[in-house]
Protein backbone atom coordinates (compact mmCIF):
# COMPACT_ATOMS: atom_id res chain seq x y z
CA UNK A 1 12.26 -1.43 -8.24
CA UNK A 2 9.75 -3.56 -6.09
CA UNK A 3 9.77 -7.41 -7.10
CA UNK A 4 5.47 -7.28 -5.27
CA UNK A 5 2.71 -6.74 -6.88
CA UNK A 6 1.52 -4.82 -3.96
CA UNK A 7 3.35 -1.78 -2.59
CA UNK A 8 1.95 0.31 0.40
CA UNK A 9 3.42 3.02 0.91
CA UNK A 10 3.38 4.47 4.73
CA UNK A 11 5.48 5.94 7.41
CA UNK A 12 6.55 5.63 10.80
CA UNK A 13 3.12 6.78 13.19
CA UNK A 14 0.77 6.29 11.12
CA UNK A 15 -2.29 5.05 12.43
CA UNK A 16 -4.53 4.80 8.83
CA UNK A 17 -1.11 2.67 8.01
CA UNK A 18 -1.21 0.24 11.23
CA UNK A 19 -5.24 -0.24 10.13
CA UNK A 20 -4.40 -1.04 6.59
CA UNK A 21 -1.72 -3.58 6.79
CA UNK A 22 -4.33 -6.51 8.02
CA UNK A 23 -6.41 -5.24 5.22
CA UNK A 24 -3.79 -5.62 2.38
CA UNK A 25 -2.46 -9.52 3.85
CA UNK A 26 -5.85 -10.70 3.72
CA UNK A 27 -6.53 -9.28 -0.01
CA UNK A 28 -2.79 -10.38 -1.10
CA UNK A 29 -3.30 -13.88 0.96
CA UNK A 30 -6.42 -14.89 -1.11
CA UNK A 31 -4.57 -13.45 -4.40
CA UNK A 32 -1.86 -15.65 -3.85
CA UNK A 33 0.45 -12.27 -4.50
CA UNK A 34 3.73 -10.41 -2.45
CA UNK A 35 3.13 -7.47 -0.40
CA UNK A 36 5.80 -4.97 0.69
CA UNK A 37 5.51 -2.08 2.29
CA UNK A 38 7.79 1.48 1.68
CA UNK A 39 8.53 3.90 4.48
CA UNK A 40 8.32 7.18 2.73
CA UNK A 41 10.37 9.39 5.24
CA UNK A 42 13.38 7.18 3.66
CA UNK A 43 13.20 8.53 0.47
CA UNK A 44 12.59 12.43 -0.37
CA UNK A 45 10.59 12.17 -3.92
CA UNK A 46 8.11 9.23 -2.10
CA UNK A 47 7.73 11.89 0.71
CA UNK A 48 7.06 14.88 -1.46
CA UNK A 49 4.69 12.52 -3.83
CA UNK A 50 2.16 10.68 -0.75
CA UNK A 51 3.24 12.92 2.11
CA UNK A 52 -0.47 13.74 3.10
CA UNK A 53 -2.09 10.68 1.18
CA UNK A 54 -0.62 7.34 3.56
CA UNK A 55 -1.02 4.85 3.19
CA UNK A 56 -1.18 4.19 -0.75
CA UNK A 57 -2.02 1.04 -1.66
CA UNK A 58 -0.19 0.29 -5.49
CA UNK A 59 -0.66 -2.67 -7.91
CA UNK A 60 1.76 -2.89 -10.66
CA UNK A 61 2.87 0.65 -9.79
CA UNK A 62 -1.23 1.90 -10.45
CA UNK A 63 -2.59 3.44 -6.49
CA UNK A 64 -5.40 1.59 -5.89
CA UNK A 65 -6.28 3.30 -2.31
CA UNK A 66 -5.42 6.25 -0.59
CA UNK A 67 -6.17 7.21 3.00
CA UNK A 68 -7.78 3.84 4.00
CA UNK A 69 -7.06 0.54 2.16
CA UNK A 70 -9.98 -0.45 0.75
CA UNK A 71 -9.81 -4.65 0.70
CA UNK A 72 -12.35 -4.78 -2.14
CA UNK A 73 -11.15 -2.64 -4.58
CA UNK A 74 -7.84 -4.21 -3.95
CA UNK A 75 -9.01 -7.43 -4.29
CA UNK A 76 -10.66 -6.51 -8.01
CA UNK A 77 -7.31 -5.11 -8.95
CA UNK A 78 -5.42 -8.55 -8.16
CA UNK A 79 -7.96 -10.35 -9.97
């Protein structure tokens, strides 16, 4: 179980994933909140679950963003 707030969930390649991470420090950064991020390929049920959806953004376990991380959205759901 992740000890963050803030899970994103991504894999190895992915270019959506490279553009999100700078999008989810800033968001976390003002929040004052832990970020991690998951590999799915290391883990079969996380690959079957957000295979075609990386990166997924989570807070508290909820997805917040899928596809593209959304730093507003994300933002409301730390508040």
């Amino acid at each position: 179980m992740s000890e963050s707030r803030v899970v994103v969930y991504s894999r190895h390649g992915c270019h959506l994933c490279d553009e999100a991470l700078p999008v989810v420090a800033r968001a976390c950064a003002a929040a004052g909140e832990a970020w991690e991020v998951v590999d799915i390929d290391g883990d079969e049920a996380l690959r079957a679950l957000y295979s075609d959806d990386v990166p997924v953004v989570t807070v508290d376990g909820v997805p917040v963003t899928r596809w593209f991380a959304d730093e507003a959205a994300l933002r409301r759901a730390l508040a």
